[in-house]
Protein backbone atom coordinates (compact mmCIF):
# COMPACT_ATOMS: atom_id res chain seq x y z
CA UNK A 1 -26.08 -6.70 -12.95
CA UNK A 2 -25.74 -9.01 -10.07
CA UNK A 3 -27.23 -12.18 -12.55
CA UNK A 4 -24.71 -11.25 -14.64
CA UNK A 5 -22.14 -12.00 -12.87
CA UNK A 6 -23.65 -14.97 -10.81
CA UNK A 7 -23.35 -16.95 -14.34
CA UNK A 8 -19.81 -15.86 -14.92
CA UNK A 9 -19.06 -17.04 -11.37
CA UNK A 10 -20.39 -20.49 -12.13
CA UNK A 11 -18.73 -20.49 -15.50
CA UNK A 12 -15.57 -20.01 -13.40
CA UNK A 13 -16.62 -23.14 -10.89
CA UNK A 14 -17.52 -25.58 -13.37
CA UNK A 15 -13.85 -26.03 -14.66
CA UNK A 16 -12.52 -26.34 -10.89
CA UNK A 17 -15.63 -28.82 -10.03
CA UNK A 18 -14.78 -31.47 -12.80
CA UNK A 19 -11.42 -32.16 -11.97
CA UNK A 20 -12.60 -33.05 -7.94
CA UNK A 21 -15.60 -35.19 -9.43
CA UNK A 22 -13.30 -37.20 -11.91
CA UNK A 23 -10.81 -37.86 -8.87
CA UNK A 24 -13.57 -39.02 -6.57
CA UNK A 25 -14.98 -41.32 -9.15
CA UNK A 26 -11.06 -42.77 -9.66
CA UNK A 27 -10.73 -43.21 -5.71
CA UNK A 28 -14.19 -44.47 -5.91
CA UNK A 29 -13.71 -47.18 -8.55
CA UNK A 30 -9.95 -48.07 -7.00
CA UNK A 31 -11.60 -49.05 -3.62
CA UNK A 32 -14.54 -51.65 -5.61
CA UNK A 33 -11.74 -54.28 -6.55
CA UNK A 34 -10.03 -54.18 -3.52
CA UNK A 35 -12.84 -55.36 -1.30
CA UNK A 36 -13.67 -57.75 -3.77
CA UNK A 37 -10.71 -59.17 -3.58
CA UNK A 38 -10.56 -59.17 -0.21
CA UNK A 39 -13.96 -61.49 -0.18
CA UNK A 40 -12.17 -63.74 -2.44
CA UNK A 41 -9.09 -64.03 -0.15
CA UNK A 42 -11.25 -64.85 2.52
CA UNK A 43 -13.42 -67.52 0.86
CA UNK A 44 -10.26 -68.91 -0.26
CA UNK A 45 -8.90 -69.34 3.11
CA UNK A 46 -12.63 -70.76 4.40
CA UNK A 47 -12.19 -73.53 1.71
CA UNK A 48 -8.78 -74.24 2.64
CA UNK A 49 -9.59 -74.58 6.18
CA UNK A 50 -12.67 -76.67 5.70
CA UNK A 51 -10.37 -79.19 2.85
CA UNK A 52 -7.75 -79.34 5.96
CA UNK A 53 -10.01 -80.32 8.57
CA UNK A 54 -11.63 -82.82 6.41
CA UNK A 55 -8.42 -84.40 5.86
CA UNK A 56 -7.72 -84.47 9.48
CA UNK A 57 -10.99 -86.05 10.08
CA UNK A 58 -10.33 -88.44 7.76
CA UNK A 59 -7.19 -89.22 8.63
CA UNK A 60 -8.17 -89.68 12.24
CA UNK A 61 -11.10 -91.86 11.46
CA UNK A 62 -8.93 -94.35 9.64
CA UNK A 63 -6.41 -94.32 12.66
CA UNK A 64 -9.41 -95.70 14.76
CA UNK A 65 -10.69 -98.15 12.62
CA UNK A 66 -7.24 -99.52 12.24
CA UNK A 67 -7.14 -99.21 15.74
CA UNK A 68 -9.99 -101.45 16.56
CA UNK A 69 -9.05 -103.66 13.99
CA UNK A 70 -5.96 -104.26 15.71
CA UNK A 71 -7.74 -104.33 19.09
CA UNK A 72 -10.25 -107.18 17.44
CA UNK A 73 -7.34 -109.10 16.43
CA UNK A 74 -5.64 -109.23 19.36
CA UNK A 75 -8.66 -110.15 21.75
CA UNK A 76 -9.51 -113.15 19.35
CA UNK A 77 -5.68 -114.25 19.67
CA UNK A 78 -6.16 -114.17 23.49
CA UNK A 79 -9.18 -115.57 23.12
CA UNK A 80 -7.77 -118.86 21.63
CA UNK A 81 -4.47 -118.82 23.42
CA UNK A 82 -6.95 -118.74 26.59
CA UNK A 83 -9.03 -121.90 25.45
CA UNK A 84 -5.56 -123.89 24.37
CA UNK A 85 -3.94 -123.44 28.09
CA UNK A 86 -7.71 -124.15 29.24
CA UNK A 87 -8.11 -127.32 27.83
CA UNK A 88 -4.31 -128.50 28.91
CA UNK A 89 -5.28 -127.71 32.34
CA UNK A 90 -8.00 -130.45 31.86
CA UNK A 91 -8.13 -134.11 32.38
CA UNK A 92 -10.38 -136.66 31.70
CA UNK A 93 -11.53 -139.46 34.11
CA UNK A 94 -13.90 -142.90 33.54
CA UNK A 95 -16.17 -142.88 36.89
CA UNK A 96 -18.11 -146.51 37.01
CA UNK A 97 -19.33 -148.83 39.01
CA UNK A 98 -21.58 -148.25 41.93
CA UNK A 99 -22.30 -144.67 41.03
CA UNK A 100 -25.74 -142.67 39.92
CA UNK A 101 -24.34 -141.45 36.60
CA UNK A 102 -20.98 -143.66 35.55
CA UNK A 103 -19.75 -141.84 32.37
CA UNK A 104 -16.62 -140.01 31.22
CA UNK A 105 -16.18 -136.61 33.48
CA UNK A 106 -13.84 -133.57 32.07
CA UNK A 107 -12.09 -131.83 34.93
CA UNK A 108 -9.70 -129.43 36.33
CA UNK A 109 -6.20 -130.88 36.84
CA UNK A 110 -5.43 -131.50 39.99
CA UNK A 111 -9.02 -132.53 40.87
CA UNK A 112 -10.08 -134.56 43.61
CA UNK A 113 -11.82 -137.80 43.32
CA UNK A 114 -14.65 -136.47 45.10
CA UNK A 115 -15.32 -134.06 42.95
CA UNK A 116 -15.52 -136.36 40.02
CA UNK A 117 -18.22 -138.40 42.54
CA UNK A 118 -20.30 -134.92 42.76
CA UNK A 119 -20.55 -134.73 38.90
CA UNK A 120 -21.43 -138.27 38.57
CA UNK A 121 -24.43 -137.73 41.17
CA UNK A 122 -23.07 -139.23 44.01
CA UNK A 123 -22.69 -143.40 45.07
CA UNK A 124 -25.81 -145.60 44.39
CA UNK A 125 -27.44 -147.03 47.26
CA UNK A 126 -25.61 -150.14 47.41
CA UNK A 127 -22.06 -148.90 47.12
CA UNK A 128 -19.06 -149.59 49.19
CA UNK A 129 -18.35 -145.79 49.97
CA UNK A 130 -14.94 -147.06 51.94
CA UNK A 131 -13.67 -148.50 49.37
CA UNK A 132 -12.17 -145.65 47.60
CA UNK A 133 -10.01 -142.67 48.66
CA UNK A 134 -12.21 -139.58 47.79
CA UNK A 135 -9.44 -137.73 48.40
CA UNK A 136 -6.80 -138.97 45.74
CA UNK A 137 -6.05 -136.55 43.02
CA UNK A 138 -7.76 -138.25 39.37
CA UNK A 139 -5.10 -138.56 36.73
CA UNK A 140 -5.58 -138.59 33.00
CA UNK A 141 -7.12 -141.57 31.36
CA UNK A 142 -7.76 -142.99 34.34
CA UNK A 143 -10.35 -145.09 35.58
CA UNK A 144 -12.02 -145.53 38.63
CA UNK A 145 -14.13 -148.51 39.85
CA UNK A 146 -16.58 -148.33 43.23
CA UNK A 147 -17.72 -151.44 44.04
CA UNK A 148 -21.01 -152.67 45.62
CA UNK A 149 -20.94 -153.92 49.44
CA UNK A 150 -21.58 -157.34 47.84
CA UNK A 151 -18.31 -157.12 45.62
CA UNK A 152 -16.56 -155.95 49.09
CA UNK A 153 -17.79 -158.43 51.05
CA UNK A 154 -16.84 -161.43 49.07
CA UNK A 155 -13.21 -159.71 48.91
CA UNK A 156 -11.17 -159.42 46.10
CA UNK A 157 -10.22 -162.90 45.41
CA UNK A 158 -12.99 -164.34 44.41
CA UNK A 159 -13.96 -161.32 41.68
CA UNK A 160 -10.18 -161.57 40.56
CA UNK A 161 -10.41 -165.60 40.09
CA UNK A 162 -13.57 -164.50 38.06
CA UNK A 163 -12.65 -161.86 35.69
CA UNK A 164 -9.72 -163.45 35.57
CA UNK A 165 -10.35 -166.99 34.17
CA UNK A 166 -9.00 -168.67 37.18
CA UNK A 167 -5.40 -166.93 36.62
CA UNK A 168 -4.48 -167.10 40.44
CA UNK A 169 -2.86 -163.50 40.95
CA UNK A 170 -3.86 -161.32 43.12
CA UNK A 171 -5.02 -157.54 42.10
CA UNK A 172 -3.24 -155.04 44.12
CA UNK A 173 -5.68 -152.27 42.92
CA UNK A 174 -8.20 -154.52 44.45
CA UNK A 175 -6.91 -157.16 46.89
CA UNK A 176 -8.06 -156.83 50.19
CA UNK A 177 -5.67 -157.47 53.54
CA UNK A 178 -6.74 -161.50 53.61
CA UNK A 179 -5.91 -161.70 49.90
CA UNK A 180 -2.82 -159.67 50.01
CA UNK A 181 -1.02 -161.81 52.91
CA UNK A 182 -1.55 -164.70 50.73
CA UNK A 183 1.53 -163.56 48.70
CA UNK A 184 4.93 -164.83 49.28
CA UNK A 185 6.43 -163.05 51.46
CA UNK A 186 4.04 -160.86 52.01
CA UNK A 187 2.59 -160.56 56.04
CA UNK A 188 -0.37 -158.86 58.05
CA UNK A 189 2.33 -155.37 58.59
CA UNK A 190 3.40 -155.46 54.84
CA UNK A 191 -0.60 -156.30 53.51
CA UNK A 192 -1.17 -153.08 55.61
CA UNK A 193 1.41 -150.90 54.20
CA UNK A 194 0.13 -151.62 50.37
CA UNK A 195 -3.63 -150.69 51.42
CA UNK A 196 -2.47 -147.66 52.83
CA UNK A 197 -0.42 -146.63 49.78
CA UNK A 198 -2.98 -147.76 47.57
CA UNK A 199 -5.68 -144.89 49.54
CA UNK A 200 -3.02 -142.19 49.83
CA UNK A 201 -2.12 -142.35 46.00
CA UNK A 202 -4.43 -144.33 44.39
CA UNK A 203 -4.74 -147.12 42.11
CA UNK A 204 -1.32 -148.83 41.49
CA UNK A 205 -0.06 -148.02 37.27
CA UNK A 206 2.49 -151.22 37.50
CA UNK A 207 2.98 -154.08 39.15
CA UNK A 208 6.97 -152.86 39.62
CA UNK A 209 4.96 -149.56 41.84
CA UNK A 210 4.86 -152.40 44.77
CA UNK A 211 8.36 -152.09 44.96
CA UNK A 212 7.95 -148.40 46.30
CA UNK A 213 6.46 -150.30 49.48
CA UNK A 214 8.94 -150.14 52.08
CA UNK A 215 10.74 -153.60 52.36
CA UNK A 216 9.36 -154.57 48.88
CA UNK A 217 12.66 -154.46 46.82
CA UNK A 218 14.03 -155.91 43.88
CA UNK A 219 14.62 -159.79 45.54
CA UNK A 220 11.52 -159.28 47.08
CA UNK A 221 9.22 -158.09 44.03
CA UNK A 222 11.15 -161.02 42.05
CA UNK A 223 9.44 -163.64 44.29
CA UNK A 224 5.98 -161.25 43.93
CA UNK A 225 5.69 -160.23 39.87
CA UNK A 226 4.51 -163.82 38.82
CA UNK A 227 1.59 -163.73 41.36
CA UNK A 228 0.48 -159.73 41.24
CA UNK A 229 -1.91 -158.13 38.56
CA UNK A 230 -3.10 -154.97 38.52
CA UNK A 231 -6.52 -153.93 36.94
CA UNK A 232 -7.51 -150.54 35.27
């Protein structure tokens, strides 16, 4: 009796079972798709992110090398703007004569004529170290001249009447105080003045330079410019 009506109790179940089986396995199958999708979203967005920061690394990476490209260009303009002003703050002076090494010497502007000396090694032994103003500033194109003690000593005049083919002026770049009062007009006070322009400001450019000599003036350098030279 009681077996009996144990099946008829599970005959009654059965019906009520399969309709809470069927919705679990439609709950079940509903919830699959969602977390796939929700993977997808999220590879999605991974992708994304890694595309954007690519770009951005990219983009960054050309701003540099544009960068440094720009910073190249500029420090080779500076560069050669640098070496222009460099070399026309440079001037170029012909050292000779009683020196170790007479030659061509590249300097700063504004140099002094010692300077020049140090480059060319200094006077030979048998210079006249007096006879020049180490401290004149060198010009461009110039040249300088030290002479030996033998050249000094014989004065002026007699080198002039020989380099000169027996012309008869007298060199004011190298006319000493005997040869300069033998000028017209020219005295012991006024042979003085010219050797001391001549060391403060070196060699004279023109024979019209006399004429900033005090006293030396137009009349006067009239009576002078047939007799005066002056040598490189």
């Amino acid at each position: 009796m009681f077996r009996k009506w144990k099946k008829k109790k599970l005959l009654y179940l059965i019906p009520l079972l399969l309709p809470v089986v069927a919705l679990g396995l439609f709950f079940g199958l509903r919830q699959r798709p969602s977390a796939l999708d929700g993977s997808l979203h999220c590879e999605t967005y991974a992708d994304v992110t890694a595309e954007s920061g690519a770009g951005v690394k990219s983009a960054r990476g050309k701003k540099d090398t544009a960068a440094a490209k720009s910073g190249v260009t500029e420090s080779s303009a500076a560069e050669t703007a640098q070496s222009a002003e460099s070399a026309a703050q440079k001037v170029s002076i012909y050292l000779c004569g009683a020196v170790a090494h007479p030659a061509v010497y590249e300097v700063p502007k504004g140099a002094r004529l010692h300077e020049v000396l140090a480059l060319a090694g200094g006077f030979s032994e048998n210079a006249a170290q007096d006879a020049v103003n180490l401290a004149a500033v060198v010009e461009d194109g110039s040249m300088v001249r030290v002479p030996t003690v033998e050249e000094a000593a014989r004065g002026t005049a007699e080198v002039l009447a020989e380099e000169s083919a027996g012309s008869g002026k007298v060199d004011l770049n190298r006319a000493d105080k005997e040869a300069l009062m033998r000028l017209p007009g020219v005295g012991e006070r006024k042979a003085e003045q010219i050797l001391a322009y001549r060391k403060a400001h070196g060699k004279f450019k023109s024979t019209e330079e006399i004429k900033k000599i005090p006293g030396i003036k137009e009349k006067a350098f009239e009576k002078l410019k047939d007799s005066i030279t002056v040598s490189e």
